[in-house]
C-alpha atoms as a PDB file:
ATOM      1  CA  UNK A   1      75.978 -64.151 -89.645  1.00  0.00           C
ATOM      2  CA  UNK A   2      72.575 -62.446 -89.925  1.00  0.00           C
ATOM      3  CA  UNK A   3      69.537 -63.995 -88.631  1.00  0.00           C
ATOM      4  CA  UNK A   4      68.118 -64.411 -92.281  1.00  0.00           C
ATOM      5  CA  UNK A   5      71.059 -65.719 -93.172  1.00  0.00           C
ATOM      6  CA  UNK A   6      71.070 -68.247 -90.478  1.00  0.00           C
ATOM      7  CA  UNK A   7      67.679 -69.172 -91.510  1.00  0.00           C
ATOM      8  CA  UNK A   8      68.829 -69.639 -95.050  1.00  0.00           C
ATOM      9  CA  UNK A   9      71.712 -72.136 -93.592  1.00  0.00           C
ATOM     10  CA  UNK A  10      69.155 -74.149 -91.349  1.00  0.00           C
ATOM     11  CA  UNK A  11      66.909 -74.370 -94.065  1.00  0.00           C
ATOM     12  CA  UNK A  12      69.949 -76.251 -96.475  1.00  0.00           C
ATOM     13  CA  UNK A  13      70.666 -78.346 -93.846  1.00  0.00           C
ATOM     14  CA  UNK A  14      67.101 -79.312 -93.098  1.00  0.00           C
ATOM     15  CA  UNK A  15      67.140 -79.951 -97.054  1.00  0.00           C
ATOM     16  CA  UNK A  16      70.464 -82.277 -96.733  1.00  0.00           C
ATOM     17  CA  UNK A  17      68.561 -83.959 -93.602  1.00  0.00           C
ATOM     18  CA  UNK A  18      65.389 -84.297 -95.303  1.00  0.00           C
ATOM     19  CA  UNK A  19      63.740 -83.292 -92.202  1.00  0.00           C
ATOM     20  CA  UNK A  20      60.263 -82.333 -93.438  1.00  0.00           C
ATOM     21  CA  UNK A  21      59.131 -80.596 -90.639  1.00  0.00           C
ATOM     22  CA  UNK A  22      62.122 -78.270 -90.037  1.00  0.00           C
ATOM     23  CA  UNK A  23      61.653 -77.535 -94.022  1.00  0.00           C
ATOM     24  CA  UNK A  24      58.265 -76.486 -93.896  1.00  0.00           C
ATOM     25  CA  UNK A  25      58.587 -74.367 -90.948  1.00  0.00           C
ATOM     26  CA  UNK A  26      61.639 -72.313 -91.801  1.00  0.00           C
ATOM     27  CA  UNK A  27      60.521 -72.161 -95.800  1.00  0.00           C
ATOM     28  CA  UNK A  28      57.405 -70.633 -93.924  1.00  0.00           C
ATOM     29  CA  UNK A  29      59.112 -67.948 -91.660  1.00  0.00           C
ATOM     30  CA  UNK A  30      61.640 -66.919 -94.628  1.00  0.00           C
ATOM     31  CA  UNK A  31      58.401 -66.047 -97.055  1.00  0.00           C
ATOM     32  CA  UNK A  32      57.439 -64.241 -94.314  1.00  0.00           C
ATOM     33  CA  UNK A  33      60.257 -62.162 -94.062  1.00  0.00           C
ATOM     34  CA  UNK A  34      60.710 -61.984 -97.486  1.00  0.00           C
ATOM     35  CA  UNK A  35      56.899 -60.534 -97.530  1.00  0.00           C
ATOM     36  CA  UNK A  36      58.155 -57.928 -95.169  1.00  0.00           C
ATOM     37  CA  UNK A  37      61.067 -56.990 -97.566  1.00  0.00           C
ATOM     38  CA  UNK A  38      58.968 -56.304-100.421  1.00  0.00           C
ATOM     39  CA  UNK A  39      56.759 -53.872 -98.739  1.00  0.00           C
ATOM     40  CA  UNK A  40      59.677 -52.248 -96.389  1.00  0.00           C
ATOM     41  CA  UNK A  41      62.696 -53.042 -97.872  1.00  0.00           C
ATOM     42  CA  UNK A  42      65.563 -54.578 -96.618  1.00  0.00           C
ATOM     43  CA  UNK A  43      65.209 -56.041 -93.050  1.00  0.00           C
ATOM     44  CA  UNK A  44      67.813 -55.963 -90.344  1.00  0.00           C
ATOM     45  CA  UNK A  45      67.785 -58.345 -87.456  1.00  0.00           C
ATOM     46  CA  UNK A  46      65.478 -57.013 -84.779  1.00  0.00           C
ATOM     47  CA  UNK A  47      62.727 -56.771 -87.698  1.00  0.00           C
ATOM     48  CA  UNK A  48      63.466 -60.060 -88.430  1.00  0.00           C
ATOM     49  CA  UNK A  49      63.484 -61.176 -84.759  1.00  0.00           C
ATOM     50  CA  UNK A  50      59.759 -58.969 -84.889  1.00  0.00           C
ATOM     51  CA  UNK A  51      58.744 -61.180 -88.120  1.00  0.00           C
ATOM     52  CA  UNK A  52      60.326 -64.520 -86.226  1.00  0.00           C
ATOM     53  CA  UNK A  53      58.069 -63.412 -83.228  1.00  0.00           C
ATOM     54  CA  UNK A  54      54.942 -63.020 -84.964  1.00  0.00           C
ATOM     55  CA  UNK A  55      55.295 -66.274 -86.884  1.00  0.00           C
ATOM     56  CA  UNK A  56      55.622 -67.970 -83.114  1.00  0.00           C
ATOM     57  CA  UNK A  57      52.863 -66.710 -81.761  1.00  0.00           C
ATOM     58  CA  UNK A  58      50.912 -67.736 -84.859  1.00  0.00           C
ATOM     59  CA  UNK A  59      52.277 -71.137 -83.970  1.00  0.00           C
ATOM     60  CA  UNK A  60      51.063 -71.132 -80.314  1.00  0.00           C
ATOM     61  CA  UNK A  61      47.523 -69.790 -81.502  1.00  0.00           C
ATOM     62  CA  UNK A  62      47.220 -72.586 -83.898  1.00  0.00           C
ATOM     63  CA  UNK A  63      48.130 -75.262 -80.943  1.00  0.00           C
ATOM     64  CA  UNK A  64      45.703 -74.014 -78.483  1.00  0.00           C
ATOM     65  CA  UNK A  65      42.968 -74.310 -81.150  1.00  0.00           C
ATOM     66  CA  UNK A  66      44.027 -77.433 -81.895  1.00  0.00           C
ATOM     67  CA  UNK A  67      44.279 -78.923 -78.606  1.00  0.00           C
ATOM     68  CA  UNK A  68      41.191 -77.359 -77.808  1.00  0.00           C
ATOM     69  CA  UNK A  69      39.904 -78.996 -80.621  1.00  0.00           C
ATOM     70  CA  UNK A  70      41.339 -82.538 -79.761  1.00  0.00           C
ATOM     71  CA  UNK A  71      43.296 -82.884 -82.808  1.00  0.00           C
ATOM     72  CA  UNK A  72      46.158 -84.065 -81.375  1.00  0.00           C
ATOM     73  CA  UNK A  73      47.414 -85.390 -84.337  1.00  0.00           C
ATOM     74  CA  UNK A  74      47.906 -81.458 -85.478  1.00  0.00           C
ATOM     75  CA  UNK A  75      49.082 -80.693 -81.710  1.00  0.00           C
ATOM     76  CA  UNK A  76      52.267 -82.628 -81.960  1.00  0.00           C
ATOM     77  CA  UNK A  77      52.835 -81.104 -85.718  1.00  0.00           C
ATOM     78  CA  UNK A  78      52.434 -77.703 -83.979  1.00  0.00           C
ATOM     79  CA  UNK A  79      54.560 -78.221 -81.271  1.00  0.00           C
ATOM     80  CA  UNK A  80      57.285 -79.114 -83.197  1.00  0.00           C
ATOM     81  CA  UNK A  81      57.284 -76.228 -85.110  1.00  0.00           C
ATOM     82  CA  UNK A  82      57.071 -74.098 -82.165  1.00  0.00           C
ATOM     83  CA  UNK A  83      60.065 -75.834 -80.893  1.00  0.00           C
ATOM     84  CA  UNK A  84      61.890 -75.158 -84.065  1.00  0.00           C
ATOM     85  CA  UNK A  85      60.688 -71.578 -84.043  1.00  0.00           C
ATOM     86  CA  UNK A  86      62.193 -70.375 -81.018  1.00  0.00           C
ATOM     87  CA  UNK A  87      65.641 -72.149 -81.462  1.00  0.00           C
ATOM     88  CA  UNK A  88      65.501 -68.553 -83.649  1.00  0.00           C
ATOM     89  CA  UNK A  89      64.163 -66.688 -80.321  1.00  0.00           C
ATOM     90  CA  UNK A  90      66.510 -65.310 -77.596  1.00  0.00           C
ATOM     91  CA  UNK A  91      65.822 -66.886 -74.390  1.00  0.00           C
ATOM     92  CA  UNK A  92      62.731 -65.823 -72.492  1.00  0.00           C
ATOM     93  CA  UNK A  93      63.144 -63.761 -69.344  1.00  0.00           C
ATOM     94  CA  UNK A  94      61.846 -65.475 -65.889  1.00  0.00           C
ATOM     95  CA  UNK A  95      59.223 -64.093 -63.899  1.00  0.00           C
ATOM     96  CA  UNK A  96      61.138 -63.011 -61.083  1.00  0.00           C
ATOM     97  CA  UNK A  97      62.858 -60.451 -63.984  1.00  0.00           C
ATOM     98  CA  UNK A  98      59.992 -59.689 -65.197  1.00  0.00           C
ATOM     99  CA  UNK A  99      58.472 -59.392 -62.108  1.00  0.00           C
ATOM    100  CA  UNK A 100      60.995 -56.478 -61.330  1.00  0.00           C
ATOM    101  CA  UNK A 101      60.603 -54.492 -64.229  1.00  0.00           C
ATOM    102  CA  UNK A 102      56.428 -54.760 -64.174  1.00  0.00           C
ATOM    103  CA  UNK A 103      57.393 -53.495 -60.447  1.00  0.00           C
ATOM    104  CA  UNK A 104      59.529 -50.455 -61.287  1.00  0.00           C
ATOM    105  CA  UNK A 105      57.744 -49.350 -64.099  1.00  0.00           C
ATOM    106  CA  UNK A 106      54.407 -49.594 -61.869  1.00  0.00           C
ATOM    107  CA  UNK A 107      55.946 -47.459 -59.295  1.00  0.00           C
ATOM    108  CA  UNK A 108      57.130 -44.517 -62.188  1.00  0.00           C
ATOM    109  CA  UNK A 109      53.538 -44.735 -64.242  1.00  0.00           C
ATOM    110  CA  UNK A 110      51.121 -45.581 -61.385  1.00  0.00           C
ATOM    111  CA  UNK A 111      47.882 -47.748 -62.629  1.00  0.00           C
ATOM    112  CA  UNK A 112      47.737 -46.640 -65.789  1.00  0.00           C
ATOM    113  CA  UNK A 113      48.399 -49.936 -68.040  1.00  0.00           C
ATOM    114  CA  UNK A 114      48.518 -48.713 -70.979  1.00  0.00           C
ATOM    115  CA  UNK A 115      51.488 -46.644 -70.145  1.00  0.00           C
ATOM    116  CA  UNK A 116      52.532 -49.878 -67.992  1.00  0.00           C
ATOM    117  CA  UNK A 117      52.111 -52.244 -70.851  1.00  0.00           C
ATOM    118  CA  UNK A 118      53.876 -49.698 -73.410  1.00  0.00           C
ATOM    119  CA  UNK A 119      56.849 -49.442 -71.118  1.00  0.00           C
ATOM    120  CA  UNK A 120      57.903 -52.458 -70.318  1.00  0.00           C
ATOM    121  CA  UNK A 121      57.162 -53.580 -73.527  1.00  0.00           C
ATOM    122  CA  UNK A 122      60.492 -51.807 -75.026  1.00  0.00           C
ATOM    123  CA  UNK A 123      62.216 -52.877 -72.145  1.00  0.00           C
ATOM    124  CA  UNK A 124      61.252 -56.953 -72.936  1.00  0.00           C
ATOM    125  CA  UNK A 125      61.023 -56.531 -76.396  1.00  0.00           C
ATOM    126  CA  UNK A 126      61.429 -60.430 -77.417  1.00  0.00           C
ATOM    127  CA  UNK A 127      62.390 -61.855 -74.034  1.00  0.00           C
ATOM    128  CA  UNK A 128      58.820 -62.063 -73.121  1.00  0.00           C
ATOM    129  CA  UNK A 129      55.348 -62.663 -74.817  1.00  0.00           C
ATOM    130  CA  UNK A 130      53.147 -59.452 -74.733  1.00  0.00           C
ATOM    131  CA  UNK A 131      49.908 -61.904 -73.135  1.00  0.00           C
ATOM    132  CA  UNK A 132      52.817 -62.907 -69.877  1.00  0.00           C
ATOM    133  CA  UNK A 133      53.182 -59.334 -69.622  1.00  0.00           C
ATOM    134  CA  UNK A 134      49.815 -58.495 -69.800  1.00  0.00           C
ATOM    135  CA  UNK A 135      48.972 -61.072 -66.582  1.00  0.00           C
ATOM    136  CA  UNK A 136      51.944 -59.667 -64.543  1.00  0.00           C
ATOM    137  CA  UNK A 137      50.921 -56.039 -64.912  1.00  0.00           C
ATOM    138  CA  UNK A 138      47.002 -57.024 -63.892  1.00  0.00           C
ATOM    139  CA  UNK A 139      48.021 -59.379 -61.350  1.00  0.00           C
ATOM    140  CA  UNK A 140      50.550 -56.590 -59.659  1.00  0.00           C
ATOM    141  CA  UNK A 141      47.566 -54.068 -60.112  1.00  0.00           C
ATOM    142  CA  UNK A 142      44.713 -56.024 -58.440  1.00  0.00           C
ATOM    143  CA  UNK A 143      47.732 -56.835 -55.418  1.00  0.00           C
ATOM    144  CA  UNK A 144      48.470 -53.317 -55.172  1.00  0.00           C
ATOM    145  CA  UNK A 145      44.660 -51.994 -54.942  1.00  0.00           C
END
């Protein structure tokens, strides 16, 4: 089963369950996908996975401001969303992985992050959020200087 059409089955049952929340959230991430389709066509999984990313990260935005913001009425909303979001996410590489890769990659490229970042980027693509990456590769830099 495709990852769309996973979401489509999740989003029947959430229907059957009347869970509200789960509704809303994956009735969200399929129009986004679905906005994808109509200006690139048909997706396959890892651009799905890339919408399903992007959607989460929306999600985590939204719950910093609003935590920021005290509204934690709107924090637990958020969270639980982001909790249903990355049920769709695979798992989320440690930091000791991580850690490796920033380390090998630093050793082939030197200091130049951009060609860091770019990198390990396609070698984490979806394990790990591009702003964790971003900290290892400046924290390994400033060690290394």
């Amino acid at each position: 089963m495709t990852l769309k059409q996973q979401l489509y089955e999740d989003m029947k049952q959430a229907m059957r369950d009347r869970d509200k929340d789960k509704l809303e959230t994956i009735r969200y991430a399929i129009a986004q996908v679905k906005n994808a389709e109509i200006d690139h066509g048909e997706l396959d999984d890892p651009a799905v996975l890339a919408i399903l990313n992007k959607v989460t990260k929306q999600i985590k935005e939204a719950l910093t401001d609003f935590t920021q913001a005290q509204r934690q009425d709107l924090v637990a909303s958020e969270e639980a969303k982001l909790k249903i979001m990355q049920a769709y996410l695979p798992a989320q590489m440690s930091d000791q992985e991580l850690g490796q890769i920033v380390d090998r990659v630093i050793a082939e490229h030197g200091p130049n992050v951009g060609a860091i970042m770019g990198q390990v980027m396609k070698q984490v693509k979806g394990q790990v959020d591009g702003g964790r990456v971003s900290n290892m590769v400046q924290s390994r830099l400033k060690s290394s200087s």
